[in-house]
PDB file of N, CA and C in Angstrom:
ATOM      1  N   UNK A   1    -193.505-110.351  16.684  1.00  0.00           N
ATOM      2  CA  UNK A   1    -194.284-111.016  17.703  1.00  0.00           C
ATOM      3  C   UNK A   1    -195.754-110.820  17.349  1.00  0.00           C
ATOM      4  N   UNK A   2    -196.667-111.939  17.505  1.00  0.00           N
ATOM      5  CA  UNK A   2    -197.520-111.535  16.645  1.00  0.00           C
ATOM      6  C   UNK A   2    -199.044-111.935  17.984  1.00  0.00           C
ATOM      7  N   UNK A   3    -198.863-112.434  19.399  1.00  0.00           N
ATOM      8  CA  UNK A   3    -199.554-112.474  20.348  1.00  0.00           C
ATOM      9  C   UNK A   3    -198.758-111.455  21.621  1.00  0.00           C
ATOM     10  N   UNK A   4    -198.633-110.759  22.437  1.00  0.00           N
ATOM     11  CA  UNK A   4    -198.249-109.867  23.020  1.00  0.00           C
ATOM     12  C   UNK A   4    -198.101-110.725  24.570  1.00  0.00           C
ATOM     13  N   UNK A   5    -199.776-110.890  24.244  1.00  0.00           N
ATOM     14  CA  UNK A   5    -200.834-111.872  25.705  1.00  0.00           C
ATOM     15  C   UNK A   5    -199.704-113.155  25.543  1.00  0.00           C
ATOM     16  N   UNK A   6    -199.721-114.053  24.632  1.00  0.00           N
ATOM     17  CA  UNK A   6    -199.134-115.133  25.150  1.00  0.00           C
ATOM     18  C   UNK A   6    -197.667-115.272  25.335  1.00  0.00           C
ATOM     19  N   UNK A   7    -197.466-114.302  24.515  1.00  0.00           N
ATOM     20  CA  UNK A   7    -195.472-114.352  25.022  1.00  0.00           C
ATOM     21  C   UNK A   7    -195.376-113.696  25.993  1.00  0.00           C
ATOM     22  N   UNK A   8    -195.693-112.855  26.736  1.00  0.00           N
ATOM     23  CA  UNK A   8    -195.824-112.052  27.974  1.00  0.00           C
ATOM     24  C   UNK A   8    -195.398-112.732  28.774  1.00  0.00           C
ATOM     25  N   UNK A   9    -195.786-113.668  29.128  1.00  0.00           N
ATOM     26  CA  UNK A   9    -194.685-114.578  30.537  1.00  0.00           C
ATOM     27  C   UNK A   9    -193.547-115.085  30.283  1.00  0.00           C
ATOM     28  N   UNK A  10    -192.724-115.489  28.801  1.00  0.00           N
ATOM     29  CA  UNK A  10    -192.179-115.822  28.526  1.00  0.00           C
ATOM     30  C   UNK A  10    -190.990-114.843  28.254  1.00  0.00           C
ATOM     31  N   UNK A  11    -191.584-113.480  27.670  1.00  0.00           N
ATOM     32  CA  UNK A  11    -190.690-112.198  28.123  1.00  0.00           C
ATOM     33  C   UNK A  11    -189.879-112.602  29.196  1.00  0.00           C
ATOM     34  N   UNK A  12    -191.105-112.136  30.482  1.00  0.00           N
ATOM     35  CA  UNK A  12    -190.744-111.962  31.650  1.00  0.00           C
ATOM     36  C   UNK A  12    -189.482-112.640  32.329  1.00  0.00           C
ATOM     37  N   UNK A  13    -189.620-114.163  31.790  1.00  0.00           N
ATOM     38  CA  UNK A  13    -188.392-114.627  32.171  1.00  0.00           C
ATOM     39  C   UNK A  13    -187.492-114.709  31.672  1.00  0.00           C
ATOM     40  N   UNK A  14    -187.444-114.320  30.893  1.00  0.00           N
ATOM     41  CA  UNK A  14    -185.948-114.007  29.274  1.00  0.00           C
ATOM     42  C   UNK A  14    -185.443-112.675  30.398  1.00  0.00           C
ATOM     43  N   UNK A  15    -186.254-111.807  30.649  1.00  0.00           N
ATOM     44  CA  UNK A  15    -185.649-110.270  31.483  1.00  0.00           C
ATOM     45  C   UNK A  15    -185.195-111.081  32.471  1.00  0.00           C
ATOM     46  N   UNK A  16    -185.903-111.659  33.688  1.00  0.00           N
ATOM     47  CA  UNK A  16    -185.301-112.357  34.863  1.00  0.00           C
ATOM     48  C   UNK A  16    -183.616-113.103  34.635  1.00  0.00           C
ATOM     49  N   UNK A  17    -183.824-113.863  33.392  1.00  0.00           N
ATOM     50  CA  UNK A  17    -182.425-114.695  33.013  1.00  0.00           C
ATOM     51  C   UNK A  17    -181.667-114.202  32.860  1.00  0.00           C
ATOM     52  N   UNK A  18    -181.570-112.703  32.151  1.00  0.00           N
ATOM     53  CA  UNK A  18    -180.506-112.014  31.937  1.00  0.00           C
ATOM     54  C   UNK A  18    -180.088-111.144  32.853  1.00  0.00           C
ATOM     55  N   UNK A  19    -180.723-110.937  33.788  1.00  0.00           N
ATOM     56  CA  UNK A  19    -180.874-110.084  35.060  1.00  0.00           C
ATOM     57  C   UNK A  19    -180.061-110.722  36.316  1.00  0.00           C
ATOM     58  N   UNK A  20    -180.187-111.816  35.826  1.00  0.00           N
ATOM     59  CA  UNK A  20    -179.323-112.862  37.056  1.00  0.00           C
ATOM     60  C   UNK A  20    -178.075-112.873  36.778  1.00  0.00           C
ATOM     61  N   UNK A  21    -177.858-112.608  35.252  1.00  0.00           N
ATOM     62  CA  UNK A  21    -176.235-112.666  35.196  1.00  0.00           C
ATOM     63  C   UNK A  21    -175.162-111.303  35.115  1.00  0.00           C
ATOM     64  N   UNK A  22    -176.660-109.966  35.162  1.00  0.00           N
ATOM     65  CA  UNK A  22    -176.004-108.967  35.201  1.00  0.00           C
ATOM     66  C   UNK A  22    -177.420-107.977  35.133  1.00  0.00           C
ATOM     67  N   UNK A  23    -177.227-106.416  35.702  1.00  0.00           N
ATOM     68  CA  UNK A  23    -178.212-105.365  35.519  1.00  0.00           C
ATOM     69  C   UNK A  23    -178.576-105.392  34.159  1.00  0.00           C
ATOM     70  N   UNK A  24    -179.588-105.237  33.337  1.00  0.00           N
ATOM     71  CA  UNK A  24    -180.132-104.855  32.502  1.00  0.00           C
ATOM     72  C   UNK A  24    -180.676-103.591  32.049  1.00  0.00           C
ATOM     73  N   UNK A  25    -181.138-102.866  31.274  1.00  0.00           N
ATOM     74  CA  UNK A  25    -182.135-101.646  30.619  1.00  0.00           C
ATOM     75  C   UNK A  25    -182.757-101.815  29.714  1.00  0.00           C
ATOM     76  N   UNK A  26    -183.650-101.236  29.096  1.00  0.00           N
ATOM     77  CA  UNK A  26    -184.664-101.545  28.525  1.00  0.00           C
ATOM     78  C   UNK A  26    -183.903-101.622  27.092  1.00  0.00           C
ATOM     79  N   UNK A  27    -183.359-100.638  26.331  1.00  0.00           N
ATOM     80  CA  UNK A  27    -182.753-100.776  25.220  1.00  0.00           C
ATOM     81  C   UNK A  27    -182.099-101.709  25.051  1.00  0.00           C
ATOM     82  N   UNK A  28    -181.215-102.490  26.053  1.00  0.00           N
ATOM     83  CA  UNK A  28    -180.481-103.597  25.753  1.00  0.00           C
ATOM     84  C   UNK A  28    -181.224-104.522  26.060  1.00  0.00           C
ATOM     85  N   UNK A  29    -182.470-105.147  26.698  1.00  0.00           N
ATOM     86  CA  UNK A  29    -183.800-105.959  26.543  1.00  0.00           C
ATOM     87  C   UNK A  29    -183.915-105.957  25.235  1.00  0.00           C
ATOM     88  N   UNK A  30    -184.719-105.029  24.290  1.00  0.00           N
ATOM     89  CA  UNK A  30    -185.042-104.476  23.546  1.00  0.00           C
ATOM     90  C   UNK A  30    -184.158-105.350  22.392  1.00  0.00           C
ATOM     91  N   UNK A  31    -183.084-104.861  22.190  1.00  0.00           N
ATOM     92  CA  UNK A  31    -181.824-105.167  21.077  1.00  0.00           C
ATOM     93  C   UNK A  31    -181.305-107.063  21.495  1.00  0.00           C
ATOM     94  N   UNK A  32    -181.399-107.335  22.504  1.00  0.00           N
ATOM     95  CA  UNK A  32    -181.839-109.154  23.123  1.00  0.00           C
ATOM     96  C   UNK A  32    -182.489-109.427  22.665  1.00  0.00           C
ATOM     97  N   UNK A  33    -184.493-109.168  22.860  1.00  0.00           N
ATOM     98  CA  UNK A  33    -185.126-109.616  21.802  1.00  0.00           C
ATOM     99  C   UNK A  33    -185.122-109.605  20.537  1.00  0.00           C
ATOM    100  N   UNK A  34    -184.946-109.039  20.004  1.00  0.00           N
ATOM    101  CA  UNK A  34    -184.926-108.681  18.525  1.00  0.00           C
ATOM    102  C   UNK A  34    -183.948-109.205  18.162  1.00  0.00           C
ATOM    103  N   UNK A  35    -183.083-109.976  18.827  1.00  0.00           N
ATOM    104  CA  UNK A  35    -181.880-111.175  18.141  1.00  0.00           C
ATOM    105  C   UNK A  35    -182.398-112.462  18.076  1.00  0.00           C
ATOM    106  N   UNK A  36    -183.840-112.595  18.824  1.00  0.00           N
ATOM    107  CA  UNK A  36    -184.180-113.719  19.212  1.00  0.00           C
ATOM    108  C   UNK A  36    -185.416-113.869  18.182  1.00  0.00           C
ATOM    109  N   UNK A  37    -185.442-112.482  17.479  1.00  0.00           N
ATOM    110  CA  UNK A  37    -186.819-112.436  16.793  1.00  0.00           C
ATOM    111  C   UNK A  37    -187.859-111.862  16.924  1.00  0.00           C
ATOM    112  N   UNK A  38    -188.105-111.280  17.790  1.00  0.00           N
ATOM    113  CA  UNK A  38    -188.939-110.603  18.860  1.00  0.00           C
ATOM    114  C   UNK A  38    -189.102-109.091  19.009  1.00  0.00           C
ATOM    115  N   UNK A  39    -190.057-108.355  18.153  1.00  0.00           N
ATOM    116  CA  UNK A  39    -189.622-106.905  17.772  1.00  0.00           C
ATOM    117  C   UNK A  39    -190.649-106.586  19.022  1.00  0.00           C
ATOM    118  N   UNK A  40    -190.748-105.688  19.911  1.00  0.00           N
ATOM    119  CA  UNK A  40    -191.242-105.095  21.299  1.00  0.00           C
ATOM    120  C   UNK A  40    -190.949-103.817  20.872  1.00  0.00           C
ATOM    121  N   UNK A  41    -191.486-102.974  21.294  1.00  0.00           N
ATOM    122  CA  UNK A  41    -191.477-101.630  21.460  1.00  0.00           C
ATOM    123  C   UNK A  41    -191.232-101.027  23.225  1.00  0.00           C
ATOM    124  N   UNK A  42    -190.885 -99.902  23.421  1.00  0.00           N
ATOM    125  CA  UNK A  42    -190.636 -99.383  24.711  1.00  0.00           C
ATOM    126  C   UNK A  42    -191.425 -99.835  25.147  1.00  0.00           C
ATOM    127  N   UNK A  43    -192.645 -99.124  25.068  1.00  0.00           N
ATOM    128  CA  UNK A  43    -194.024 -99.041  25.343  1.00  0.00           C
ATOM    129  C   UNK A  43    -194.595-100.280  26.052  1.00  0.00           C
ATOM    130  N   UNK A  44    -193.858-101.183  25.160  1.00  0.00           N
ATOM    131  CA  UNK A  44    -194.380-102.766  25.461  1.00  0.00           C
ATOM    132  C   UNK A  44    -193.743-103.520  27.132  1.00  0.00           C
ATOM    133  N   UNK A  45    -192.264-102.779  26.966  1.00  0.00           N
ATOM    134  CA  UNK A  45    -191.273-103.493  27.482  1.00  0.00           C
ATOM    135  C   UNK A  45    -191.554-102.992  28.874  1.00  0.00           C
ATOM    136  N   UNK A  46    -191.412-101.491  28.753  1.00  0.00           N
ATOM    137  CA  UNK A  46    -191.174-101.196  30.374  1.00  0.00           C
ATOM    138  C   UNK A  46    -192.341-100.980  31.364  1.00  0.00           C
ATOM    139  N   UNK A  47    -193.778-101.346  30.620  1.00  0.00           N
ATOM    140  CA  UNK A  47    -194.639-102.034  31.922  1.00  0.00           C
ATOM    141  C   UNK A  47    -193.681-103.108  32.361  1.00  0.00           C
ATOM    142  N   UNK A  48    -193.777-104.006  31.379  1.00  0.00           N
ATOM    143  CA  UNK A  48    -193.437-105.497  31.874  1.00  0.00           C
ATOM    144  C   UNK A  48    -191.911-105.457  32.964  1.00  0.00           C
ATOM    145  N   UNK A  49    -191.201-104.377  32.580  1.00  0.00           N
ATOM    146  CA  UNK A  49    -189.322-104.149  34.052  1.00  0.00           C
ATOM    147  C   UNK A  49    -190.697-103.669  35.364  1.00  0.00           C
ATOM    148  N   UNK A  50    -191.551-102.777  34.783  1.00  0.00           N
ATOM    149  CA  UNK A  50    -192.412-101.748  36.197  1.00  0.00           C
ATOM    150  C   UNK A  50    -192.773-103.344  36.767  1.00  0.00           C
ATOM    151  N   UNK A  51    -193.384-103.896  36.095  1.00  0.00           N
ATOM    152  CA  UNK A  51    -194.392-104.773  36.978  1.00  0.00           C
ATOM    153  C   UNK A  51    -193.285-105.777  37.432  1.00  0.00           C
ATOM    154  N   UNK A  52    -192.546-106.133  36.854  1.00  0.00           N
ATOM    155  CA  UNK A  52    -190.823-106.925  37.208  1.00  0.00           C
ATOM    156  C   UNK A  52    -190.651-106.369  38.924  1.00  0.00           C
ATOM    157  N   UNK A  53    -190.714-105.032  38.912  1.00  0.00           N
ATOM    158  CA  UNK A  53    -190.208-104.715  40.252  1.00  0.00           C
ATOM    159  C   UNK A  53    -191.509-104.170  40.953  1.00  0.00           C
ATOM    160  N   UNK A  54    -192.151-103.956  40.934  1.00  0.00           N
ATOM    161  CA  UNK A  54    -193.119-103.756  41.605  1.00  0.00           C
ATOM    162  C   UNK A  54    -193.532-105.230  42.262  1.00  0.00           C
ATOM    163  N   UNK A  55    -193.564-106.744  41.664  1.00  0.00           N
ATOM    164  CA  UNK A  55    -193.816-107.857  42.291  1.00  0.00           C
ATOM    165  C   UNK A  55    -192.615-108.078  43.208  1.00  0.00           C
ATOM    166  N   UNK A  56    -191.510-107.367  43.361  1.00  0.00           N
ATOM    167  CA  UNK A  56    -190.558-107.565  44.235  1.00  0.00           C
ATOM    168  C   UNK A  56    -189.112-108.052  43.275  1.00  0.00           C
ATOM    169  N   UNK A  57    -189.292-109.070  42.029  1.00  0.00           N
ATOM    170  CA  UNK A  57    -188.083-109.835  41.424  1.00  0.00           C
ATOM    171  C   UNK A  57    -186.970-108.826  40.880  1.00  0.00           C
ATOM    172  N   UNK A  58    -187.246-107.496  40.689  1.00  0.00           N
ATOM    173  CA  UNK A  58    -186.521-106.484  40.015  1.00  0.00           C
ATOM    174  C   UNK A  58    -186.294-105.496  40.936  1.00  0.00           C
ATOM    175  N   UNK A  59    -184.713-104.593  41.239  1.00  0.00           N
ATOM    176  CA  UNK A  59    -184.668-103.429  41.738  1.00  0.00           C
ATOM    177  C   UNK A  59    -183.853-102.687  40.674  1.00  0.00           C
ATOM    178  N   UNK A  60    -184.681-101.086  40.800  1.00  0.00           N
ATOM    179  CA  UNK A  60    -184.054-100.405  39.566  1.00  0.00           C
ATOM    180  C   UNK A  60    -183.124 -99.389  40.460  1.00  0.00           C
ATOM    181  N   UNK A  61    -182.379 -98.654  39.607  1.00  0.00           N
ATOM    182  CA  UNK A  61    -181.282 -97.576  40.006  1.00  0.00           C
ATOM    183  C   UNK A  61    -180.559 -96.660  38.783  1.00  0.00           C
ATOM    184  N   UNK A  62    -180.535 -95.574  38.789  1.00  0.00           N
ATOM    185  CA  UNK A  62    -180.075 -94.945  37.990  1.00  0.00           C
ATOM    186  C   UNK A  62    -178.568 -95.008  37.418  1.00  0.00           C
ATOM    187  N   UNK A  63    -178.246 -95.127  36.436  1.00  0.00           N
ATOM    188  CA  UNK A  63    -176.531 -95.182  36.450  1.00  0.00           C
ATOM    189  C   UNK A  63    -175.970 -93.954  35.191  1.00  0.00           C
ATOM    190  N   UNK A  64    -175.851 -92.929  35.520  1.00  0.00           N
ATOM    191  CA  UNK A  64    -175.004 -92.049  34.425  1.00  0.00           C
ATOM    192  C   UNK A  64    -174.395 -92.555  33.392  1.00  0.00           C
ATOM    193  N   UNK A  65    -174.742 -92.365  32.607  1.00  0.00           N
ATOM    194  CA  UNK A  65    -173.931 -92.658  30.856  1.00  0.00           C
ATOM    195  C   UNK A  65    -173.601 -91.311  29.732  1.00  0.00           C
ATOM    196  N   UNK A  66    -173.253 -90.362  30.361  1.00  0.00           N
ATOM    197  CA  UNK A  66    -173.049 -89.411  29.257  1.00  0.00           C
ATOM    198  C   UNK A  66    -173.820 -88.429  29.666  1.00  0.00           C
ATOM    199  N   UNK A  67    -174.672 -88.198  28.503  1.00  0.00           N
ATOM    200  CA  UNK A  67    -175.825 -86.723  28.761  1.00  0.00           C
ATOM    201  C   UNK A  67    -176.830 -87.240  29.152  1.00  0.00           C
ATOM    202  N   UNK A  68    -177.224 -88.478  30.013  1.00  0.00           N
ATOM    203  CA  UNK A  68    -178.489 -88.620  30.443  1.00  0.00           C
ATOM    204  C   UNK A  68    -178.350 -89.768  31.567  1.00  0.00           C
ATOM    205  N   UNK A  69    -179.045 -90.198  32.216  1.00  0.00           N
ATOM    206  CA  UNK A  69    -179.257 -91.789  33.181  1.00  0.00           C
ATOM    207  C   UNK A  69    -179.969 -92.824  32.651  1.00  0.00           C
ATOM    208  N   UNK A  70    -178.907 -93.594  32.609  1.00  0.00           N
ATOM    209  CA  UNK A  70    -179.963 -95.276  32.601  1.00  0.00           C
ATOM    210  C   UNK A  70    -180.432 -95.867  33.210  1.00  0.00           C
ATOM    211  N   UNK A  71    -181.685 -96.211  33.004  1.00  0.00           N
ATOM    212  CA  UNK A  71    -182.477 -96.758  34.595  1.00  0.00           C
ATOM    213  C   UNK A  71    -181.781 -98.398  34.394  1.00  0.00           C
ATOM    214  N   UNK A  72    -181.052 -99.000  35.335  1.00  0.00           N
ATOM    215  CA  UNK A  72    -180.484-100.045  35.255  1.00  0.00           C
ATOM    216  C   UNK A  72    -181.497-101.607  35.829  1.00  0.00           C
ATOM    217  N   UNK A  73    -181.733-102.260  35.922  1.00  0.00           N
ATOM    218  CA  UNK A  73    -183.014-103.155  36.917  1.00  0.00           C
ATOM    219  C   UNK A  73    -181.965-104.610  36.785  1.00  0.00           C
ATOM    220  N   UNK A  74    -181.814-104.558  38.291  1.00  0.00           N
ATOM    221  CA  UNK A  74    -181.112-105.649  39.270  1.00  0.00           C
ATOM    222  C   UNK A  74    -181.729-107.171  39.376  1.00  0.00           C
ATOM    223  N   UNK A  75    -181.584-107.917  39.318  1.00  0.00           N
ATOM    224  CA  UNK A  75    -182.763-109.315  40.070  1.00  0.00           C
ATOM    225  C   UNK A  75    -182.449-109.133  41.256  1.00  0.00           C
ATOM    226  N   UNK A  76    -183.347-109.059  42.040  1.00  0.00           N
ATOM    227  CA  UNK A  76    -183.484-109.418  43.497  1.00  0.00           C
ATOM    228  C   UNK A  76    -183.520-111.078  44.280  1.00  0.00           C
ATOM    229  N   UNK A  77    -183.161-111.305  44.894  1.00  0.00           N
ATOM    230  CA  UNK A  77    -183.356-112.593  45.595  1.00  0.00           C
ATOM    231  C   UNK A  77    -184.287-112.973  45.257  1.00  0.00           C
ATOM    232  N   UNK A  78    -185.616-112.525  45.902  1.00  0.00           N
ATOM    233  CA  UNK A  78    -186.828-112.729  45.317  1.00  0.00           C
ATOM    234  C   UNK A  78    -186.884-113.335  43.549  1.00  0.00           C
ATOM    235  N   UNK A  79    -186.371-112.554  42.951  1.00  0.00           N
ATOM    236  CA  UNK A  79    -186.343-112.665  41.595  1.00  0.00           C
ATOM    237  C   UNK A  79    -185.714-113.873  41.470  1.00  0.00           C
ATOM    238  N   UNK A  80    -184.666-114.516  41.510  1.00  0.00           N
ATOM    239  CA  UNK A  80    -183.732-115.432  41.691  1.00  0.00           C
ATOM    240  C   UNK A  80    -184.460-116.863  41.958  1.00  0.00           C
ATOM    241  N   UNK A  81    -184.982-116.638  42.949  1.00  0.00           N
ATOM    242  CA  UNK A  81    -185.931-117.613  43.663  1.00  0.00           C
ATOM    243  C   UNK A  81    -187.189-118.101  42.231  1.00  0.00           C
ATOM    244  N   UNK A  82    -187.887-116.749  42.471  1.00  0.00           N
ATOM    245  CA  UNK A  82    -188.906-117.045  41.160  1.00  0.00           C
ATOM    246  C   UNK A  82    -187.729-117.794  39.683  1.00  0.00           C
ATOM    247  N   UNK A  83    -187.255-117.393  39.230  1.00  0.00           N
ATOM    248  CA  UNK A  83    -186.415-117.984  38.253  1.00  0.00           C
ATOM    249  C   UNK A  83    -185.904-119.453  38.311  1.00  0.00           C
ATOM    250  N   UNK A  84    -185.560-119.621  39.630  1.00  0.00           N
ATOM    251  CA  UNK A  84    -185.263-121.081  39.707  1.00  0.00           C
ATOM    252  C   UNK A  84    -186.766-121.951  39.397  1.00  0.00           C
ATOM    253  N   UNK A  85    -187.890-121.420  40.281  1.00  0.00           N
ATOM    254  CA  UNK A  85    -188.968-122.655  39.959  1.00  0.00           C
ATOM    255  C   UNK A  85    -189.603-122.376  38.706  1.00  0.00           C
ATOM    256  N   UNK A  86    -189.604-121.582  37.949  1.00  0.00           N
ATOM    257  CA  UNK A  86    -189.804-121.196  36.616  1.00  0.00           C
ATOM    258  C   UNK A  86    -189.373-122.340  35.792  1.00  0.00           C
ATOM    259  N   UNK A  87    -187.850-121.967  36.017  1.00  0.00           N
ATOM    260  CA  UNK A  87    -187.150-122.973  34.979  1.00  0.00           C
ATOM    261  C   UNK A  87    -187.745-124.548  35.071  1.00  0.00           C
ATOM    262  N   UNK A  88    -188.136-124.671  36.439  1.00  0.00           N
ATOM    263  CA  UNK A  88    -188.446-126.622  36.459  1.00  0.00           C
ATOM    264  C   UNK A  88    -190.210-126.662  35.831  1.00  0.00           C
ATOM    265  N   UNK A  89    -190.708-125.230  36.057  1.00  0.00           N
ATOM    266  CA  UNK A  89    -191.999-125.644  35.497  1.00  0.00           C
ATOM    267  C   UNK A  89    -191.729-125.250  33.806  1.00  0.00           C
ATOM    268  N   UNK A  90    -191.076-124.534  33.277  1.00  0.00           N
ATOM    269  CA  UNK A  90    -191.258-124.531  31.956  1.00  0.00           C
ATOM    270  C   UNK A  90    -190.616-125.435  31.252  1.00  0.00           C
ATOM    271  N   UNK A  91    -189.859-126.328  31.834  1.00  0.00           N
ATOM    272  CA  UNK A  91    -189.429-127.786  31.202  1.00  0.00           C
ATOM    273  C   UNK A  91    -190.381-128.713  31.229  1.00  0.00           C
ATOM    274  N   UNK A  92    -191.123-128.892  32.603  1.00  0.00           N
ATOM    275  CA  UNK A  92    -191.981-129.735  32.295  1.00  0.00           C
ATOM    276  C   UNK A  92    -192.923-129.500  31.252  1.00  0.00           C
ATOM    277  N   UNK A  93    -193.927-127.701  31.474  1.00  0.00           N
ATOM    278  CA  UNK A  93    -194.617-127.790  30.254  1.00  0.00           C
ATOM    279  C   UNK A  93    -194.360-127.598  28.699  1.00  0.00           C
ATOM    280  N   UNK A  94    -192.585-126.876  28.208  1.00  0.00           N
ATOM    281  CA  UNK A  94    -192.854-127.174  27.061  1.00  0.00           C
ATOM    282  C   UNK A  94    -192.402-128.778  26.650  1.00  0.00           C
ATOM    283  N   UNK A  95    -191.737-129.479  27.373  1.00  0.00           N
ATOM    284  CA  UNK A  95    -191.467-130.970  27.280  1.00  0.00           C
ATOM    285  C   UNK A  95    -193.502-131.512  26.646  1.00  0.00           C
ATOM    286  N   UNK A  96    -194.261-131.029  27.346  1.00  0.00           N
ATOM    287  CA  UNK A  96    -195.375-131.802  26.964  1.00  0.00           C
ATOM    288  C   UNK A  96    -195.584-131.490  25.680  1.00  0.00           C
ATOM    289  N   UNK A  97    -195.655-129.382  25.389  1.00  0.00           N
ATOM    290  CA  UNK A  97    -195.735-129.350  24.020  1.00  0.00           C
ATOM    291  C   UNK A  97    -194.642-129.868  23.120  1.00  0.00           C
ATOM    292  N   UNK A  98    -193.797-129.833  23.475  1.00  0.00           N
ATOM    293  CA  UNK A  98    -192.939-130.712  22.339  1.00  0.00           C
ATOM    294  C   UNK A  98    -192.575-132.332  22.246  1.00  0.00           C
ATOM    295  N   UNK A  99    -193.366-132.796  22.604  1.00  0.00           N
ATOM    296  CA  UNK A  99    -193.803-134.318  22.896  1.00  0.00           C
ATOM    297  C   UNK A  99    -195.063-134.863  22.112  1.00  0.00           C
ATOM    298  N   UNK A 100    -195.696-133.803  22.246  1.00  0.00           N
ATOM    299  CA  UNK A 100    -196.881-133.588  21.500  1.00  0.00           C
ATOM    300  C   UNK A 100    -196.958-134.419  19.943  1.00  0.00           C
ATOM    301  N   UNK A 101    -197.979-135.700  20.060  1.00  0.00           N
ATOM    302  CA  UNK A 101    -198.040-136.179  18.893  1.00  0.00           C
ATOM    303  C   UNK A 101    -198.338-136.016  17.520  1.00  0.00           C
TER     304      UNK A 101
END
């Protein structure tokens, strides 16, 4: 990834999408992007789950896995909501960039 700033919203809703179809964690974010191409670091990722739930779209919860807890992060209704009008605005605008003469 070679702009941080401009894929940053585009993250955000890659986490939301996958969040809708099930809890997420950062390592498995993490190992998602990086199938997609997209090398992120912790560091990078888990402002972007903090600020996920701190705007309300994300709730986190601990879930036991062995010798330690995974912080798990839920979509919230809220979240859900945001995701739906997302999707109709990022069709319209990458439809323009990829229309683009």
């Amino acid at each position: 990834m070679t702009d941080n700033y401009l894929y940053g919203g585009m993250i955000r809703l890659h986490i939301l999408y996958h969040a809708n179809d099930a809890p997420v964690y950062g390592l498995g974010i993490i190992e998602e992007l990086r199938h997609h191409g997209y090398e992120m670091s912790s560091g990078t990722l888990y402002p972007l789950l903090h600020g996920l739930e701190k705007k309300g779209y994300l709730n986190s919860y601990h879930q036991p896995t062995g010798h330690r807890d995974r912080r798990m992060y839920e979509i919230t209704i809220e979240g859900r909501q945001a995701l739906t009008e997302a999707k109709a605005k990022v069709k319209e605008l990458f439809g323009e960039l990829i229309d683009e003469p």
